[in-house]
N, C-alpha and C. Protein backbone atom coordinates (compact mmCIF):
# COMPACT_ATOMS: atom_id res chain seq x y z
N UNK A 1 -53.77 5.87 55.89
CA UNK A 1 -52.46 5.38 56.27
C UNK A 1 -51.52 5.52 55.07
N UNK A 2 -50.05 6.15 55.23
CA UNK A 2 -49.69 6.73 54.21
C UNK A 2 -48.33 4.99 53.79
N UNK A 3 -48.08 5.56 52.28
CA UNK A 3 -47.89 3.87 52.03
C UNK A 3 -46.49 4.24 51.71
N UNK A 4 -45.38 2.80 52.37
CA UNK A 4 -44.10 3.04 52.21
C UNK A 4 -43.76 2.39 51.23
N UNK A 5 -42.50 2.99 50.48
CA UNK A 5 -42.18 2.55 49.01
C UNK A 5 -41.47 1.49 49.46
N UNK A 6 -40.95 1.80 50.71
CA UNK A 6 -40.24 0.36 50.78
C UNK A 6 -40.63 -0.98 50.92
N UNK A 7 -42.11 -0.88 51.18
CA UNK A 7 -42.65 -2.02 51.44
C UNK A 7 -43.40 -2.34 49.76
N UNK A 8 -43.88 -1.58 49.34
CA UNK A 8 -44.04 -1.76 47.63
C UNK A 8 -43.36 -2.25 47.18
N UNK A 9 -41.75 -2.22 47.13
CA UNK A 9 -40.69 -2.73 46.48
C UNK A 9 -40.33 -4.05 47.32
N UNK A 10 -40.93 -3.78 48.19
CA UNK A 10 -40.39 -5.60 48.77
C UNK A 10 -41.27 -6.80 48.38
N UNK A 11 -42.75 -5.80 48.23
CA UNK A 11 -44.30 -6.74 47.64
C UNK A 11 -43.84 -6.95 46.66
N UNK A 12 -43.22 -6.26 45.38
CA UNK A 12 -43.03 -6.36 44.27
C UNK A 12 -41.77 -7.61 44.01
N UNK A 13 -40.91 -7.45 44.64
CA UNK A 13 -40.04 -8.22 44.45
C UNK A 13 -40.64 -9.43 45.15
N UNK A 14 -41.37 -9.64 45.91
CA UNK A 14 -41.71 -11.09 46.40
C UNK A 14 -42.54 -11.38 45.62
N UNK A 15 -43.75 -11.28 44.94
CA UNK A 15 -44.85 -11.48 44.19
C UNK A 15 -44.53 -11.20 42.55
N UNK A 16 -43.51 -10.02 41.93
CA UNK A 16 -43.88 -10.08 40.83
C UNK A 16 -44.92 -9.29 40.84
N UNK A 17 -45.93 -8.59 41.07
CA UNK A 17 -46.74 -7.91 41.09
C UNK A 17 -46.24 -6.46 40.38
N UNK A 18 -48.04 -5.80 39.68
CA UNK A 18 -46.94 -4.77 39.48
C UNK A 18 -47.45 -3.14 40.75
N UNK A 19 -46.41 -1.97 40.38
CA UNK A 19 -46.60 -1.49 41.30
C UNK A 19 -48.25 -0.63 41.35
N UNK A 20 -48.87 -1.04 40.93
CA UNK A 20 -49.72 0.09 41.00
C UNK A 20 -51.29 -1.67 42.30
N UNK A 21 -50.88 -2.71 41.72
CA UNK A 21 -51.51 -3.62 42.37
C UNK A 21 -50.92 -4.09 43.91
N UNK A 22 -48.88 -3.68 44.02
CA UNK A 22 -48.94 -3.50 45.15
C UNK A 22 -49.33 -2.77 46.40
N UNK A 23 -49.97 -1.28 45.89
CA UNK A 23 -50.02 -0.10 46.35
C UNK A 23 -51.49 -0.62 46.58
N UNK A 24 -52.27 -1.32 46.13
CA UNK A 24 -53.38 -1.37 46.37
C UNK A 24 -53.95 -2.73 47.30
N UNK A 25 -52.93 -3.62 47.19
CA UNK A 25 -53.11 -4.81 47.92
C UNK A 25 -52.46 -4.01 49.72
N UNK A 26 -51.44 -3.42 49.66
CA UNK A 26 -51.14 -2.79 50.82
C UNK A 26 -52.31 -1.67 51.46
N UNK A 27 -52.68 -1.42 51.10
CA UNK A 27 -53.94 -0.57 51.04
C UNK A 27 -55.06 -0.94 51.85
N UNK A 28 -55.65 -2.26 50.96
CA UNK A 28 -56.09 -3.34 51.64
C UNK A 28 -55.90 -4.13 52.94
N UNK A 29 -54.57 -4.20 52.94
CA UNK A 29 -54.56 -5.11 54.00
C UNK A 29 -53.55 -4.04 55.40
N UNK A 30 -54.04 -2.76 55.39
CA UNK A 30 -53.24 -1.85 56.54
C UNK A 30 -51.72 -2.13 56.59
N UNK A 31 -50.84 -1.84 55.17
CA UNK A 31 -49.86 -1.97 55.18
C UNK A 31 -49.14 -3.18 55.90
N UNK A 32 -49.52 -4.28 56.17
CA UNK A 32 -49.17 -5.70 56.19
C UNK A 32 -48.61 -6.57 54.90
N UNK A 33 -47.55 -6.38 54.70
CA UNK A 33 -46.58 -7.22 54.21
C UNK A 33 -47.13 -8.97 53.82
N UNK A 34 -47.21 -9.35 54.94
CA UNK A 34 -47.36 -10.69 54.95
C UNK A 34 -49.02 -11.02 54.36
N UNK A 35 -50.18 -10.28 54.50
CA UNK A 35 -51.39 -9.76 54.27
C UNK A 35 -51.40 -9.57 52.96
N UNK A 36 -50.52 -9.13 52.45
CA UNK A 36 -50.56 -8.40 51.13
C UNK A 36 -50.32 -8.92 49.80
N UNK A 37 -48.93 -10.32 50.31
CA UNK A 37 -48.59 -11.22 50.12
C UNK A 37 -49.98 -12.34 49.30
N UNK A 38 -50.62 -12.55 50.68
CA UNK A 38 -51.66 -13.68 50.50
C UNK A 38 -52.97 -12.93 49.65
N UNK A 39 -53.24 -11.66 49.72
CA UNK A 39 -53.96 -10.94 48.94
C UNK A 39 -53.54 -11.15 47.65
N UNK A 40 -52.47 -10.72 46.83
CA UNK A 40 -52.12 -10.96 45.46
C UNK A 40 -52.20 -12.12 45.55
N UNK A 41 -51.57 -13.25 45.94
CA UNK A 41 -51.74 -14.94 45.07
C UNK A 41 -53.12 -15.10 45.04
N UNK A 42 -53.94 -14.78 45.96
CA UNK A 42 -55.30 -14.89 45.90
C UNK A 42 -55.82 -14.26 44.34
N UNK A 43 -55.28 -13.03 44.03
CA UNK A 43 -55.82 -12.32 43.06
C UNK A 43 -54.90 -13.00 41.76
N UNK A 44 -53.73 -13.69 42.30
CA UNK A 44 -53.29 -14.20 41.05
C UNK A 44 -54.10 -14.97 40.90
N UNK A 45 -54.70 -16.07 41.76
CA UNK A 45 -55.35 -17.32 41.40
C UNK A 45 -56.47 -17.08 40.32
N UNK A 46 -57.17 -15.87 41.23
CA UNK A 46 -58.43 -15.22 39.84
C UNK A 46 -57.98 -15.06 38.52
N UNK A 47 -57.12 -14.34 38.43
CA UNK A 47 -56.82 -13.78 37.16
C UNK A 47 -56.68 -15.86 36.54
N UNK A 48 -56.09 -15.89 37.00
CA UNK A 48 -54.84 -17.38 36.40
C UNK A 48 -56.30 -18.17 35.84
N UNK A 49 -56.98 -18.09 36.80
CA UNK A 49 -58.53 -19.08 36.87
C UNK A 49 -59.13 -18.69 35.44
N UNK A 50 -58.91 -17.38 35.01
CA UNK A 50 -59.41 -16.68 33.88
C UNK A 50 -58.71 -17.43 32.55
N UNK A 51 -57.46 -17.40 32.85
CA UNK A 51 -56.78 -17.48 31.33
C UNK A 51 -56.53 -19.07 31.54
N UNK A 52 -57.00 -19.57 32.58
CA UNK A 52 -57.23 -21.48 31.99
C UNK A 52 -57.58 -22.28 31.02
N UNK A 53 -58.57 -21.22 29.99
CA UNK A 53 -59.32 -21.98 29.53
C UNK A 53 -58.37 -21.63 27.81
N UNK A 54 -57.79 -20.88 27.80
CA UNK A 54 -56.88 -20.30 26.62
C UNK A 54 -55.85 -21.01 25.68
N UNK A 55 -55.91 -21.09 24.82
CA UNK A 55 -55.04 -22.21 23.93
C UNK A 55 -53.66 -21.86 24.42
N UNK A 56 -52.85 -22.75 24.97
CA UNK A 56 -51.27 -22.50 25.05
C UNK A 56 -50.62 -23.16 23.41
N UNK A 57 -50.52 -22.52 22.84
CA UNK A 57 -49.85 -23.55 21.93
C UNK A 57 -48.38 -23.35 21.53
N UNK A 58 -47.78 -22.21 21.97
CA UNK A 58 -46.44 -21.95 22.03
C UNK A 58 -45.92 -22.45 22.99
N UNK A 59 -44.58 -21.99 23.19
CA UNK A 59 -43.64 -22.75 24.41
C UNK A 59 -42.33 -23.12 24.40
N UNK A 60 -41.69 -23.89 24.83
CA UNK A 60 -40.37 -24.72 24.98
C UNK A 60 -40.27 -25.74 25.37
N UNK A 61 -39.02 -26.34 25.12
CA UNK A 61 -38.88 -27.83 25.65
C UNK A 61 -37.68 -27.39 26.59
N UNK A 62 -37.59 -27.86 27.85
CA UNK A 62 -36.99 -27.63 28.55
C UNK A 62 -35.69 -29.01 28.86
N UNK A 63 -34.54 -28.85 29.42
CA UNK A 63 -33.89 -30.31 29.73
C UNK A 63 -33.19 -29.55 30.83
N UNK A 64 -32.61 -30.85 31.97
CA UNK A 64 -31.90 -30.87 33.13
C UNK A 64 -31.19 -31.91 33.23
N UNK A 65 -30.32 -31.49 33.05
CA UNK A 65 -29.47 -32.93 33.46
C UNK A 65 -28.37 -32.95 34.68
N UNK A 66 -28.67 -33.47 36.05
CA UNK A 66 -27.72 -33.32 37.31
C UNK A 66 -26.50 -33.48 37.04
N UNK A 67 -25.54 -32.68 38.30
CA UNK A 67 -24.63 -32.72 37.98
C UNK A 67 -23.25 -34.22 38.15
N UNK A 68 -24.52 -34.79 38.56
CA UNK A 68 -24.03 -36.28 38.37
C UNK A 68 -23.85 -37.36 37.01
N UNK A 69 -24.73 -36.38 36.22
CA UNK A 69 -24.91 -36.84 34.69
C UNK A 69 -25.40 -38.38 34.56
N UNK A 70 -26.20 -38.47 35.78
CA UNK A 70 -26.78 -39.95 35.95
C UNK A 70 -28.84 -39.57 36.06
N UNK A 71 -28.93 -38.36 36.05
CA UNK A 71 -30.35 -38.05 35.71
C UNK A 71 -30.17 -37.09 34.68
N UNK A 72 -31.56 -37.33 34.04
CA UNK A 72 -32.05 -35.95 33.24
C UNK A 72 -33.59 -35.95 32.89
N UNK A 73 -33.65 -34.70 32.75
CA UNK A 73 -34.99 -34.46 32.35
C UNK A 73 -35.61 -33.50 30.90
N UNK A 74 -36.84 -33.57 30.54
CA UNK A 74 -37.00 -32.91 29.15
C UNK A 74 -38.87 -32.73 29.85
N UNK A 75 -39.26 -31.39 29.37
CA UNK A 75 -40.27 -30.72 30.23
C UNK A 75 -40.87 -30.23 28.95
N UNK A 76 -42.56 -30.25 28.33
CA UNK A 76 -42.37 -29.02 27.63
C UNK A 76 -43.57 -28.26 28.40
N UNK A 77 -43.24 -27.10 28.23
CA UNK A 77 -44.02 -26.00 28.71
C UNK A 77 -44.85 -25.06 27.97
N UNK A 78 -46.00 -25.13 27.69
CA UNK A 78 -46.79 -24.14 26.21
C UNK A 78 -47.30 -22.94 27.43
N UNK A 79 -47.65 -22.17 26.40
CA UNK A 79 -47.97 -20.39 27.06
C UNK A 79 -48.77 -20.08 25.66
N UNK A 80 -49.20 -19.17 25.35
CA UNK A 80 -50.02 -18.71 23.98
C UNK A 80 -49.12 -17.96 23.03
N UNK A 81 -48.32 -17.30 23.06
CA UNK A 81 -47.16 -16.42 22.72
C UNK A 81 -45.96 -16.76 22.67
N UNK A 82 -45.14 -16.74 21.42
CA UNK A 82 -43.56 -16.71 21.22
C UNK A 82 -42.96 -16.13 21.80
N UNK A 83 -43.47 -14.74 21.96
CA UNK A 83 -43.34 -13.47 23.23
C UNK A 83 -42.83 -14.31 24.53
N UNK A 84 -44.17 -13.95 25.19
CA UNK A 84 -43.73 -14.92 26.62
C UNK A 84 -42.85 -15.97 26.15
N UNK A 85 -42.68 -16.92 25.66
CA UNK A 85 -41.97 -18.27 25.45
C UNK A 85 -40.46 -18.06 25.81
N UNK A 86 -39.99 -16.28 25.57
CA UNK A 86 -38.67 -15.73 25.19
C UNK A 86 -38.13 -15.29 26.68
N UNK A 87 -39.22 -14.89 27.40
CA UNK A 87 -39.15 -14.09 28.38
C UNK A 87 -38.21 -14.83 29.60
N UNK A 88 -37.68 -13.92 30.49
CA UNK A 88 -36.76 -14.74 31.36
C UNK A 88 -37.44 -15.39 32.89
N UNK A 89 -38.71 -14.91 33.06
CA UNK A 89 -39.68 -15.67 33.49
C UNK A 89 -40.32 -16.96 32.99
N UNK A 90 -40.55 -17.14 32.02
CA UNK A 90 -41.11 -18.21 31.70
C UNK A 90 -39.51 -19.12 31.63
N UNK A 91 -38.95 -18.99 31.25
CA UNK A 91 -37.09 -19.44 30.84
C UNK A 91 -36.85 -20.12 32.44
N UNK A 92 -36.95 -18.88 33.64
CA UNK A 92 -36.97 -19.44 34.44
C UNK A 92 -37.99 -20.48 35.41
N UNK A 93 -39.10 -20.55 34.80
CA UNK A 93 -40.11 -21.30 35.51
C UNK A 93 -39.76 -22.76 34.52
N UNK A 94 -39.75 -22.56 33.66
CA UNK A 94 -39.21 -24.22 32.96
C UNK A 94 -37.92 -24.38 33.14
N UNK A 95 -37.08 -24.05 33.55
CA UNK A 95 -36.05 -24.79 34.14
C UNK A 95 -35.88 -25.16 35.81
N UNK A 96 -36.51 -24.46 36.22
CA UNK A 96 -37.04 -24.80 37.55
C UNK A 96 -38.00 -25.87 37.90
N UNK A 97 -38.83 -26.26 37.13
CA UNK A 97 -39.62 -27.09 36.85
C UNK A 97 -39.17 -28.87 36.06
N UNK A 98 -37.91 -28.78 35.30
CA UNK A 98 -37.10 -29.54 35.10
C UNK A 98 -36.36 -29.98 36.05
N UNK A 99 -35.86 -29.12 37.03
CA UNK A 99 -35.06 -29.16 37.72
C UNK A 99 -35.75 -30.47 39.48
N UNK A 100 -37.02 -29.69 39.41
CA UNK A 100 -38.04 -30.27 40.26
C UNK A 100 -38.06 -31.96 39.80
N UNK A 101 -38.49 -32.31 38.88
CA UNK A 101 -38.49 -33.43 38.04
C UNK A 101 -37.51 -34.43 38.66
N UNK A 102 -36.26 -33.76 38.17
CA UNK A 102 -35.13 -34.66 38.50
C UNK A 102 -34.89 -35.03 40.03
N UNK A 103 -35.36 -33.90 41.00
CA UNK A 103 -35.38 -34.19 42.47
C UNK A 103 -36.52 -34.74 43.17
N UNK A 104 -37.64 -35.01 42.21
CA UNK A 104 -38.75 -35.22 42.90
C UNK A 104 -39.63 -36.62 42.54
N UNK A 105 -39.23 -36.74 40.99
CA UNK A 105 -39.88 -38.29 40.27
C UNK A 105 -41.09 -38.51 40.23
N UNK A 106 -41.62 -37.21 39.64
CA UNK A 106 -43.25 -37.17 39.52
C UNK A 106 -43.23 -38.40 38.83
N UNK A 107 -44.23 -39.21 38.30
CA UNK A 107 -45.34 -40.11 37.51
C UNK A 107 -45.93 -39.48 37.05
N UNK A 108 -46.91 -38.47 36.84
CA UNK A 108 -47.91 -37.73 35.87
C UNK A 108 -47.94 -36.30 36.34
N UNK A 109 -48.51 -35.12 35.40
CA UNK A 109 -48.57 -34.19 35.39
C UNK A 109 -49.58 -33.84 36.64
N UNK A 110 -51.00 -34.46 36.41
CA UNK A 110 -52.16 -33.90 37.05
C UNK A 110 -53.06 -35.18 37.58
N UNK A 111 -53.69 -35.13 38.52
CA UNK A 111 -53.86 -36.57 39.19
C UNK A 111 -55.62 -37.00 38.27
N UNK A 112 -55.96 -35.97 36.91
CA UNK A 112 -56.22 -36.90 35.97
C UNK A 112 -55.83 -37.71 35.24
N UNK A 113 -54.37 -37.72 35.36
CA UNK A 113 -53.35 -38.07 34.57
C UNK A 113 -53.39 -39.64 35.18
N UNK A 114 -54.01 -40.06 36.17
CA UNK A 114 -53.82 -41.40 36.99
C UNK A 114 -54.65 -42.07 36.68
N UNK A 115 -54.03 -43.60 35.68
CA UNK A 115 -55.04 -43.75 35.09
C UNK A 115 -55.98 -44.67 36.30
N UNK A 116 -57.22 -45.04 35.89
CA UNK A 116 -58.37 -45.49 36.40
C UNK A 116 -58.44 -46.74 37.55
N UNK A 117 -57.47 -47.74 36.84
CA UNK A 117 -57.27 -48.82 37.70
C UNK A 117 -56.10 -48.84 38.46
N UNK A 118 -55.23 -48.03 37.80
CA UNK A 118 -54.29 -47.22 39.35
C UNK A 118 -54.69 -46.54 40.42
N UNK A 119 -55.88 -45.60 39.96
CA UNK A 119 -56.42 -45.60 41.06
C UNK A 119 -56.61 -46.09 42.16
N UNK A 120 -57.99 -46.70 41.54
CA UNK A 120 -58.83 -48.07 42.18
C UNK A 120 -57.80 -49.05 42.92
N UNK A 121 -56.60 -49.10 42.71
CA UNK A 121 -56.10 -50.27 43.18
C UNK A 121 -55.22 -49.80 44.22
N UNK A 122 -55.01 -48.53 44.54
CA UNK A 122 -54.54 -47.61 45.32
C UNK A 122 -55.53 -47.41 46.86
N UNK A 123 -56.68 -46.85 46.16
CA UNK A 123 -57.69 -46.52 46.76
C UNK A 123 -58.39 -48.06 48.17
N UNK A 124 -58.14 -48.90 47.32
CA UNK A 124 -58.71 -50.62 47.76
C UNK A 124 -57.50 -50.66 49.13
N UNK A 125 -56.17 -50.47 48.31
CA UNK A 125 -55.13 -50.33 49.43
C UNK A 125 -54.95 -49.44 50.86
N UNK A 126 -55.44 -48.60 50.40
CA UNK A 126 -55.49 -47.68 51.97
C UNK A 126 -56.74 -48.04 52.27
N UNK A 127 -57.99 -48.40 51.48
CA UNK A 127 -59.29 -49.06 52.64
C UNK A 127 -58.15 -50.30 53.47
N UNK A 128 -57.87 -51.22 52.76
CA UNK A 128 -57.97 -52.18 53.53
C UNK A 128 -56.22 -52.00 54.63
N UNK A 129 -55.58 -51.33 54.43
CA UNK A 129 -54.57 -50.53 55.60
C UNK A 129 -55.17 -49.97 56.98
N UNK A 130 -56.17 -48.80 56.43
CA UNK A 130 -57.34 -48.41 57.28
C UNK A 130 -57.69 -49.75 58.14
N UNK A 131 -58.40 -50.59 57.30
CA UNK A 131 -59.19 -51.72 58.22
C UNK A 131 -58.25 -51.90 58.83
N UNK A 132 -56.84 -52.78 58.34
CA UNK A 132 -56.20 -53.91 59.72
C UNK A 132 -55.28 -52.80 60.46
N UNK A 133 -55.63 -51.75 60.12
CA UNK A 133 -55.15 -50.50 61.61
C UNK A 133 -56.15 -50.54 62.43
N UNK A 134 -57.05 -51.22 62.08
CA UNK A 134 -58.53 -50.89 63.67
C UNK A 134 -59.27 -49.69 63.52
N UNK A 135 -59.26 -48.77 62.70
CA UNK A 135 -60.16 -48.11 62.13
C UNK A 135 -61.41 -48.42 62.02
N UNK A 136 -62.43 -47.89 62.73
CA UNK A 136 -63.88 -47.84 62.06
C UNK A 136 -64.22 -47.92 60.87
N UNK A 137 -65.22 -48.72 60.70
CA UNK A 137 -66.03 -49.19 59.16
C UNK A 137 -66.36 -47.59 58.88
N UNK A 138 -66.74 -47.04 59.30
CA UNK A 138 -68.05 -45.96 58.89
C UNK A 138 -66.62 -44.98 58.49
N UNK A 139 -65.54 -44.89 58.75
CA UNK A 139 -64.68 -43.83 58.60
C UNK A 139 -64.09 -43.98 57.75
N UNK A 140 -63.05 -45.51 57.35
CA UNK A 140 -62.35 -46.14 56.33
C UNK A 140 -62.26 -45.27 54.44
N UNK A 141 -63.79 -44.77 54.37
CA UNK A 141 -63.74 -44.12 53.09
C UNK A 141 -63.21 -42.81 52.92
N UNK A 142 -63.29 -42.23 54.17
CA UNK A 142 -62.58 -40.95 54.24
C UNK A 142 -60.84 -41.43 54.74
N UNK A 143 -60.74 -42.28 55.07
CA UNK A 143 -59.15 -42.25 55.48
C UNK A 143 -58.39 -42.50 54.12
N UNK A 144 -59.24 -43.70 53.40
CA UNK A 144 -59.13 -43.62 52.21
C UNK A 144 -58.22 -42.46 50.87
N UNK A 145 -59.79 -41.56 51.17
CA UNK A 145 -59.33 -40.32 50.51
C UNK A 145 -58.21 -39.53 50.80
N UNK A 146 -58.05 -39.16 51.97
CA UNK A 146 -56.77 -38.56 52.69
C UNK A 146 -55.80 -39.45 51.87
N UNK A 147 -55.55 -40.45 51.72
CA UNK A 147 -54.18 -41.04 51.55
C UNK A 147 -54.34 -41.06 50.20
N UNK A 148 -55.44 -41.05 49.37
CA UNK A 148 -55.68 -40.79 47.68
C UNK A 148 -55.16 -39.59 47.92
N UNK A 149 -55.42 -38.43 48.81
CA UNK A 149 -54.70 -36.87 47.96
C UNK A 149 -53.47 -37.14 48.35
N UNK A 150 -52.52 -38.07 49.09
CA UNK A 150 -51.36 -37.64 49.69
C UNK A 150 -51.09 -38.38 48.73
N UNK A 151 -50.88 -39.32 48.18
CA UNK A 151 -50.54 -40.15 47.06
C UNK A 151 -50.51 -39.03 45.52
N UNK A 152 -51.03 -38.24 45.62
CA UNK A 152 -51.04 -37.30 43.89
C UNK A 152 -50.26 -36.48 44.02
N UNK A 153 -50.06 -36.00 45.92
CA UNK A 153 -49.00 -34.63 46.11
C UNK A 153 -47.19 -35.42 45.69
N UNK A 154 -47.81 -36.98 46.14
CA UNK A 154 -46.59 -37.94 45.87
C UNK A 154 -46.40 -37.82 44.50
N UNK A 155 -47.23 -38.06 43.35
CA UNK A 155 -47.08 -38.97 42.26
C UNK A 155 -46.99 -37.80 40.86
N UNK A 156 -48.16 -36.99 41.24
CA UNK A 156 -48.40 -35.73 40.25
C UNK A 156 -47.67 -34.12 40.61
N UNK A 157 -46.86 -34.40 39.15
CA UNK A 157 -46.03 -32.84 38.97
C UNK A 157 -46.41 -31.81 40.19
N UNK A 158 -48.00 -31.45 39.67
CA UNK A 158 -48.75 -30.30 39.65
C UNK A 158 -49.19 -29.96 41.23
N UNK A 159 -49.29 -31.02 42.13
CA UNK A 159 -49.27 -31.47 43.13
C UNK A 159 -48.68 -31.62 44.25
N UNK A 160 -47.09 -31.74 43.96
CA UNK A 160 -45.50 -31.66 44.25
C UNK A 160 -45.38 -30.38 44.83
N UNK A 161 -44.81 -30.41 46.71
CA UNK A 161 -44.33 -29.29 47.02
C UNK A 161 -42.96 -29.22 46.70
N UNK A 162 -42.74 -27.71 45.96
CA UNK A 162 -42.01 -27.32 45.07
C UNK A 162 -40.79 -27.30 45.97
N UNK A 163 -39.83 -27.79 45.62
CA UNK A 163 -38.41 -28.47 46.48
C UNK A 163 -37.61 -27.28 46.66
N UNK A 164 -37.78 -26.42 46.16
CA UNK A 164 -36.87 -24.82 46.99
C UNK A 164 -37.80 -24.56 47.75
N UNK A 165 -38.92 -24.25 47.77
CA UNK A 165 -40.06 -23.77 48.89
C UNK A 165 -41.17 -24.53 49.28
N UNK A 166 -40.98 -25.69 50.06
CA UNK A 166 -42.04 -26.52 50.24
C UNK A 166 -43.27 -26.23 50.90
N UNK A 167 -43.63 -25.02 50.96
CA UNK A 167 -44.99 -23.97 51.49
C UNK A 167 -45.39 -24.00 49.85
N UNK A 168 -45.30 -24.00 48.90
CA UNK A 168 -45.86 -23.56 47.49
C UNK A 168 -45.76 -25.31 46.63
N UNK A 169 -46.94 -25.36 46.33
CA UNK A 169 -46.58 -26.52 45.00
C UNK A 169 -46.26 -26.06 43.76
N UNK A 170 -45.67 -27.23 42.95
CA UNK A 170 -45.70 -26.53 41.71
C UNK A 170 -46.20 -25.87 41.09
N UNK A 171 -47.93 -26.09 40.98
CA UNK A 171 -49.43 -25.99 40.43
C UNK A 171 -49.05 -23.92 40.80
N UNK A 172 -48.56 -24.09 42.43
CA UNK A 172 -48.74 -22.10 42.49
C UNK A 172 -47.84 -21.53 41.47
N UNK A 173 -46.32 -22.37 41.57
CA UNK A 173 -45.16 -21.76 41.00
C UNK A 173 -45.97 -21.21 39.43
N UNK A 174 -46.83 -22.04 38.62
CA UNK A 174 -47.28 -22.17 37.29
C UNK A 174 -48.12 -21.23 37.39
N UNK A 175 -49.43 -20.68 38.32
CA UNK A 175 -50.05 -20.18 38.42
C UNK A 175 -49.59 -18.41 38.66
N UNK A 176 -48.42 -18.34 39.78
CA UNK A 176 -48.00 -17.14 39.63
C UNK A 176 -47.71 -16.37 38.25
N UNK A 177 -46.86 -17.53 37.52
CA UNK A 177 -46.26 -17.07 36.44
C UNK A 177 -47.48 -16.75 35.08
N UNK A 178 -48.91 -17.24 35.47
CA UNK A 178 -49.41 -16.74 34.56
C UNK A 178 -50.44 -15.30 34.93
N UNK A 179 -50.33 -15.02 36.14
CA UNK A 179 -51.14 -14.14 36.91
C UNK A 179 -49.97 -12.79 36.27
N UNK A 180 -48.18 -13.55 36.14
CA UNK A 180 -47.28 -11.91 36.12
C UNK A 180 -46.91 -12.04 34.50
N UNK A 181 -47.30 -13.01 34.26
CA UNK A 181 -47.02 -12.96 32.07
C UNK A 181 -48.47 -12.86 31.78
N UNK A 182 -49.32 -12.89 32.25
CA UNK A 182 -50.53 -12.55 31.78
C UNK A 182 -51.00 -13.95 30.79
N UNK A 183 -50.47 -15.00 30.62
CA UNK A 183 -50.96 -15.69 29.49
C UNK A 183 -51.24 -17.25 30.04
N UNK A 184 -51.98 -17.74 29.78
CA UNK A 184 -52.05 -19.28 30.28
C UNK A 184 -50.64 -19.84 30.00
N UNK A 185 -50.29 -21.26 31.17
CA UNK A 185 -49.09 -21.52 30.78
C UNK A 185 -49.60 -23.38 31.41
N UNK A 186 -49.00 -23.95 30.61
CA UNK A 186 -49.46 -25.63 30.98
C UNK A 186 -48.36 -25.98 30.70
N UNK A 187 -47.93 -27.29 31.81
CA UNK A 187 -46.93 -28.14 31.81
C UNK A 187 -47.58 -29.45 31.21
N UNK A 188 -46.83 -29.57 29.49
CA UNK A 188 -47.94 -30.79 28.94
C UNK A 188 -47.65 -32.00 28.82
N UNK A 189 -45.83 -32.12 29.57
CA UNK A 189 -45.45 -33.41 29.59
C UNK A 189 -44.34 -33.43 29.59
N UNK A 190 -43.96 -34.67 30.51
CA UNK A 190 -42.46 -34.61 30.65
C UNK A 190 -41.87 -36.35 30.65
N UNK A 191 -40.67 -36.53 30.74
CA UNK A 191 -39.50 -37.04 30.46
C UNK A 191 -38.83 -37.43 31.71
N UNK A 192 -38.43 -38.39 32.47
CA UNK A 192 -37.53 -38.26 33.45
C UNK A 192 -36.59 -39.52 33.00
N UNK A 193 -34.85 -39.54 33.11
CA UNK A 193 -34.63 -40.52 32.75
C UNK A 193 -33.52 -40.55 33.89
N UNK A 194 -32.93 -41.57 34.44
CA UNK A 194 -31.58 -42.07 35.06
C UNK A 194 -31.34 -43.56 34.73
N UNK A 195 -29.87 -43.28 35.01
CA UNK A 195 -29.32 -44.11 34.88
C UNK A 195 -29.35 -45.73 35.86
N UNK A 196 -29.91 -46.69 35.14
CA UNK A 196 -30.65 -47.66 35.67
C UNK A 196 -31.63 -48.45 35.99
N UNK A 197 -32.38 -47.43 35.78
CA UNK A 197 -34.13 -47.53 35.51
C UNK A 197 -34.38 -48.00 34.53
């Protein structure tokens, strides 16, 4: 099946990918667009899964402040390289990511980030919600959990569907960007402030 450039250049521009991985993800998936799509993030995830374990120790500090000048935010973002740090990808994923902050009011980065007896005292709460809803005993620990992950998509950055595209969490937005800069990239802490709080 012979492969259209136009659809290369549309993979490319949606993914960031480069062209020789769009030509081959289309390939794969019988010139399907949407197929081709879910093929690369998949292959970003691998790659990304790879460079997890990699010292970020470069980076930026990022800030947002609305145009109400009644929020702001301060983000920093490490990657391994001064390089990347410069790049208008990474430039744009930390200000986008600031930007998220201010519209969204994470509590922690990563739902290790929650500490222990926040948990627990979370967790006690949707058992006993579960119970005086009439819920079954035998089920209660799993309803539990359900409302523990919906609570981290609430509370943690990383977790957060990403407020321009609520199909993607942040965690992908971070992950793309290290699958198309090639370098680990960690969000290691942030800042949210308004006025009043």
């Amino acid at each position: 099946m012979a492969l259209d450039m136009e659809q290369v250049k549309e993979l490319r521009v949606r993914t960031g990918a480069g062209v020789l991985d769009c030509k081959k993800a289309l390939a794969e998936c019988n010139n399907n667009v949407e197929k081709a799509v879910d093929y690369l993030r998949e292959k970003g995830l691998a790659k990304a899964a790879k460079k997890a374990g990699r010292t970020a120790s470069e980076g930026r500090i990022f800030s947002y402040i609305h145009t109400t000048g009644k929020i702001g935010t301060l983000v920093e973002l490490n990657c391994e390289t001064d390089f990347v740090a410069r790049t208008d990808e990474f430039l744009t994923l930390g200000h986008e990511i600031a930007m998220h902050i201010a519209a969204a009011n994470p509590q922690y980065v990563l739902p290790e980030d929650v500490p222990a007896e926040d948990l627990q005292r979370e967790r006690e709460i949707y058992k006993n919600q579960a119970l005086e809803e009439g819920k079954p005993a035998h089920i209660v620990e799993k309803i539990a959990e359900g409302r523990v992950k919906k609570f981290y998509e609430d509370t943690c950055l990383l977790e957060q569907n990403y407020i321009r595209d609520p199909d993607r969490k942040i965690k992908d937005l971070v992950i793309e960007n290290i699958a198309k800069l090639g370098e680990n990239i960690v969000v290691r802490r942030f800042s949210r402030f308004s006025i009043g709080e």
